[in-house]
Protein backbone atom coordinates (compact mmCIF):
# COMPACT_ATOMS: atom_id res chain seq x y z
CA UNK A 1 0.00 0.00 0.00
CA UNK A 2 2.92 2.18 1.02
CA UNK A 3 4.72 1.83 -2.22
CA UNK A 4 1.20 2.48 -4.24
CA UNK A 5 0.82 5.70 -2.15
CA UNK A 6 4.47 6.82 -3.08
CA UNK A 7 3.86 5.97 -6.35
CA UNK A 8 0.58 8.25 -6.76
CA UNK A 9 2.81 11.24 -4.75
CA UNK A 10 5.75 10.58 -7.57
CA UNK A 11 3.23 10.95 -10.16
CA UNK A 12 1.56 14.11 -8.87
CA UNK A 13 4.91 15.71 -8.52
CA UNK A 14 5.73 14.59 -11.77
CA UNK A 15 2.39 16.57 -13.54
CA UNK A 16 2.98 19.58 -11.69
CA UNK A 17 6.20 19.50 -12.96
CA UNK A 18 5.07 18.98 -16.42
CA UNK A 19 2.41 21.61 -15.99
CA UNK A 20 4.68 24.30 -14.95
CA UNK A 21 7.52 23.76 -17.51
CA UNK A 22 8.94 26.29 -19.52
CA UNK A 23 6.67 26.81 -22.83
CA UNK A 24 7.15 29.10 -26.27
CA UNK A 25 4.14 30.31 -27.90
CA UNK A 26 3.77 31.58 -30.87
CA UNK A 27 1.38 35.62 -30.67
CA UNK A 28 -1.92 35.32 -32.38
CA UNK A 29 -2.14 38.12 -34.77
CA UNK A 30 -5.94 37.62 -34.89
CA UNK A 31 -6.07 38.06 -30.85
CA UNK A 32 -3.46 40.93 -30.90
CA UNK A 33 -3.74 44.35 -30.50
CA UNK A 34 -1.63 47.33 -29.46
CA UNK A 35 -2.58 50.45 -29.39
CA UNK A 36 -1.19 53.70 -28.59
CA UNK A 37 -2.83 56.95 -27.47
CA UNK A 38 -1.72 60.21 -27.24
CA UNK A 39 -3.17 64.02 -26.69
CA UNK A 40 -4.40 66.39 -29.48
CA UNK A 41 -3.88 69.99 -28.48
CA UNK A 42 -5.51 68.63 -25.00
CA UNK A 43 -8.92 68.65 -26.44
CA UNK A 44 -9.00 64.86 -27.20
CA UNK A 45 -6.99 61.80 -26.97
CA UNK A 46 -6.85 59.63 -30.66
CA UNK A 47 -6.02 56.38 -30.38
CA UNK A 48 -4.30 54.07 -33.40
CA UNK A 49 -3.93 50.11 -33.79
CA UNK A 50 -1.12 48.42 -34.90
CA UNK A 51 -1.58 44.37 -35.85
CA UNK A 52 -0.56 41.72 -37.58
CA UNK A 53 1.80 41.49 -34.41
CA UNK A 54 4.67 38.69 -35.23
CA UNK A 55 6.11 36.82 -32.85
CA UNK A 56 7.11 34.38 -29.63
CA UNK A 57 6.77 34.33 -25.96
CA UNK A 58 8.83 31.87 -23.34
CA UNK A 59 7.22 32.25 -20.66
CA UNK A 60 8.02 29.84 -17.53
CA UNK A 61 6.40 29.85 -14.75
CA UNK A 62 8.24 28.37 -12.15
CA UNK A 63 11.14 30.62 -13.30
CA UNK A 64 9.74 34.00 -15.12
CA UNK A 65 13.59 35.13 -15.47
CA UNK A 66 13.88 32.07 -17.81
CA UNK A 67 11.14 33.63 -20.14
CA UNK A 68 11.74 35.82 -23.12
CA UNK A 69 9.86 38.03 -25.62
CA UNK A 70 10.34 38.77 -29.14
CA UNK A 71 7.93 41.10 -31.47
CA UNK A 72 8.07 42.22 -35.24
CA UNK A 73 5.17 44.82 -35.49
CA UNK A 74 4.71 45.53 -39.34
CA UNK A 75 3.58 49.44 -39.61
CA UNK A 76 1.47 47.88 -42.71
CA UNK A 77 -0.86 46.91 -39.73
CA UNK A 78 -1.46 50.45 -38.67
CA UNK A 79 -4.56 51.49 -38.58
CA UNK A 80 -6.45 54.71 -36.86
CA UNK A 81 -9.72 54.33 -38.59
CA UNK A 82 -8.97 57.91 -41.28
CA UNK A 83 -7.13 56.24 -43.98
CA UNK A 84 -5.47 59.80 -44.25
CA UNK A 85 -3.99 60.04 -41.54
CA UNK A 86 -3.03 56.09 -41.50
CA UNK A 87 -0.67 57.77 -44.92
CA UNK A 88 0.67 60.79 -42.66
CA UNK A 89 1.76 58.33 -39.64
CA UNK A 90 3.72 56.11 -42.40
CA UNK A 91 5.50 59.13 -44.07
CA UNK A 92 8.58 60.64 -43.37
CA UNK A 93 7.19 63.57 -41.53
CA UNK A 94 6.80 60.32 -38.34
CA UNK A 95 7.81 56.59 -38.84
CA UNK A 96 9.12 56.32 -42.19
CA UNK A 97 7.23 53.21 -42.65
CA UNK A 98 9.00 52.79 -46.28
CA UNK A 99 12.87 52.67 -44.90
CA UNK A 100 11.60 51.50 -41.55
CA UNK A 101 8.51 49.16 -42.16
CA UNK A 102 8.50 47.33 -38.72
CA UNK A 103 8.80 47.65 -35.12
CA UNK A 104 10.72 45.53 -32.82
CA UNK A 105 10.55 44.68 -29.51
CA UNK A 106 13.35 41.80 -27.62
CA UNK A 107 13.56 41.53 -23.70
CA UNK A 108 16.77 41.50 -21.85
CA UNK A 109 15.20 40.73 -18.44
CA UNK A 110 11.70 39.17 -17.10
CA UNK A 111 10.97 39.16 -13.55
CA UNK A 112 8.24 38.79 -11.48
CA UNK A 113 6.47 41.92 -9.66
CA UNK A 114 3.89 40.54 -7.80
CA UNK A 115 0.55 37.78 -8.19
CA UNK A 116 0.23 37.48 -12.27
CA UNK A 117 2.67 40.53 -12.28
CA UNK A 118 5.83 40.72 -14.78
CA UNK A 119 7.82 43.28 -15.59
CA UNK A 120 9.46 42.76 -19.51
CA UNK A 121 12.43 44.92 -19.94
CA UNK A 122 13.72 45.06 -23.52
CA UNK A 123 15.52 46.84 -26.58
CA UNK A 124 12.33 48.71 -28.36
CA UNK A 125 13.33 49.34 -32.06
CA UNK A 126 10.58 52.48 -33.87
CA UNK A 127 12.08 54.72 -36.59
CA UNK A 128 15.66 53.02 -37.04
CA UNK A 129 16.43 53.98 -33.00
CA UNK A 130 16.78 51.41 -30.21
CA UNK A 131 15.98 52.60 -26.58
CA UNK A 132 15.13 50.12 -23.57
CA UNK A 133 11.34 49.93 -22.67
CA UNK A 134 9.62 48.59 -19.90
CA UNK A 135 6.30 46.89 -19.76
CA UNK A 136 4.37 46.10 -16.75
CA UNK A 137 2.54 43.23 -17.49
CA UNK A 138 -0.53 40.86 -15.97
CA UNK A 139 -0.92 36.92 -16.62
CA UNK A 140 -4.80 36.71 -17.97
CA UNK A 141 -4.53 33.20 -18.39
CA UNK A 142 -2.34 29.96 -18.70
CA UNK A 143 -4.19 26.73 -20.45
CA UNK A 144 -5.31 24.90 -23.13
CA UNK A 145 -7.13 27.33 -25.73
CA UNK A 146 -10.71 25.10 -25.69
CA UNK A 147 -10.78 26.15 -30.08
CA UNK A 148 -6.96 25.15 -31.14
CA UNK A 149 -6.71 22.89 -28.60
CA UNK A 150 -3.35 23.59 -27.50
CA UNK A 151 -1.55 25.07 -24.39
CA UNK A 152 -1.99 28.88 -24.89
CA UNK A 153 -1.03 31.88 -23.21
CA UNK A 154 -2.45 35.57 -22.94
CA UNK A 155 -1.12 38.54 -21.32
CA UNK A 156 -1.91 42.24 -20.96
CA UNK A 157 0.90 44.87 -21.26
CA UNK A 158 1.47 48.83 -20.82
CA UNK A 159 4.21 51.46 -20.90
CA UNK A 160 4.26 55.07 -21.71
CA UNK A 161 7.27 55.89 -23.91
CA UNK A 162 8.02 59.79 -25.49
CA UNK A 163 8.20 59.81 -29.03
CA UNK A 164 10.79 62.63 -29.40
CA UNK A 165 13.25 59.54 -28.15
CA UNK A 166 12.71 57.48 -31.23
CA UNK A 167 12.99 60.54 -33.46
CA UNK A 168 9.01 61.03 -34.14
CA UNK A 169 8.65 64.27 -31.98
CA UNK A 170 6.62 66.47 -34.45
CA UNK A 171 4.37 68.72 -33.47
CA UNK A 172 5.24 68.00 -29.88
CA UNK A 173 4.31 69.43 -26.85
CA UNK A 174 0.96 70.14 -28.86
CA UNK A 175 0.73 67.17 -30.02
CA UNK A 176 2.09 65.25 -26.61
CA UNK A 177 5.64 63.92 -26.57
CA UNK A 178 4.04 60.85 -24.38
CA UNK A 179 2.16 58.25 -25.68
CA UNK A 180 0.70 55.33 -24.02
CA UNK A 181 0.95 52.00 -25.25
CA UNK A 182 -1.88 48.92 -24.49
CA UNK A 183 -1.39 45.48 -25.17
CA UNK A 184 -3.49 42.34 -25.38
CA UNK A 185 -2.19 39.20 -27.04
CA UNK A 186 -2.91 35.61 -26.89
CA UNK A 187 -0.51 33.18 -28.10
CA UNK A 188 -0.80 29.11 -28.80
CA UNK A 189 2.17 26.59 -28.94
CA UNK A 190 2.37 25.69 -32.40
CA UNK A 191 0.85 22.82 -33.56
CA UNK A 192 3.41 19.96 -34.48
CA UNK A 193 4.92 19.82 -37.32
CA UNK A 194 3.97 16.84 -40.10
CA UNK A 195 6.01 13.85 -40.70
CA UNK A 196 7.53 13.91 -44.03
């Protein structure tokens, strides 16, 4: 009975184990947004998307300093609902989208801040300038995605950066310098791939 007992106890450890273990997911453009607000002359505050977010997230729970991040954000994605303004945000007068046609983001450091807190600290790449960000970050969920059926991941992220830093300072301090950035993304190990 003893040795049937241990057994079960191994076993248990064994699945939480297993269940906590280290994962990489692959971001979900379809479930990914950022978006990034800033003030107009004080009377309003606009708000643009960016998607078709590319990229993959370690993320381990038993050790979050183990995890990683790494994001390609095409500016083709961008998308503030006035098509005009969409062509004024991609020319040279802010991001340059021809010469620089993505964002990146790639973490240095991941550590944890507090009950499904992280803090991501990174190399953020806009306009052909890298400065170091830092997102503060909550855990929605850790699980199997009940559609894809597979182990999936989603997190919420935000950061205020100034966009003089990264060379895109027109028009500032009418147009504020600061801009906040939102993030939702879910993200799915990828699905195995077939035999060949």
């Amino acid at each position: 009975m003893k040795r049937i007992l241990l057994a079960a106890a191994l076993g248990l450890a064994f699945a939480g184990t297993a269940s906590a273990a280290a994962l990489t997911y692959k971001i979900d453009p379809n479930h990914t947004d950022v978006v990034v607000g800033w003030s107009h002359f004080g009377f309003s505050n606009p708000i643009a998307h960016f998607g078709k977010v590319d990229g993959t997230i370690t993320y381990d729970p038993a050790k979050p300093a183990a995890s990683s991040v790494q994001v390609t954000i095409p500016l083709s994605g961008l998308n503030s609902h006035v098509p005009d303004f969409d062509e004024h945000l991609k020319s040279a007068d802010f991001f340059d989208a021809e010469k620089f046609p993505t964002i990146t983001f790639k973490s240095t450091k991941v550590e944890a801040a507090g009950e499904k807190k992280l803090k991501v600290s990174g190399d953020l790449t806009v306009h052909g300038v890298t400065k170091p960000a830092v997102l503060d970050v909550t855990i929605n969920k850790i699980g199997e995605q009940p559609m894809a059926k597979r182990a999936a991941a989603g997190f919420d992220a935000s950061t205020t950066l100034k966009r003089s830093d990264f060379g895109l300072g027109k028009y500032a301090p009418n147009v504020s310098d600061e801009v906040s950035i939102r993030i939702t993304t879910e993200a799915l190990v990828p699905k195995p791939e077939a035999k060949k």
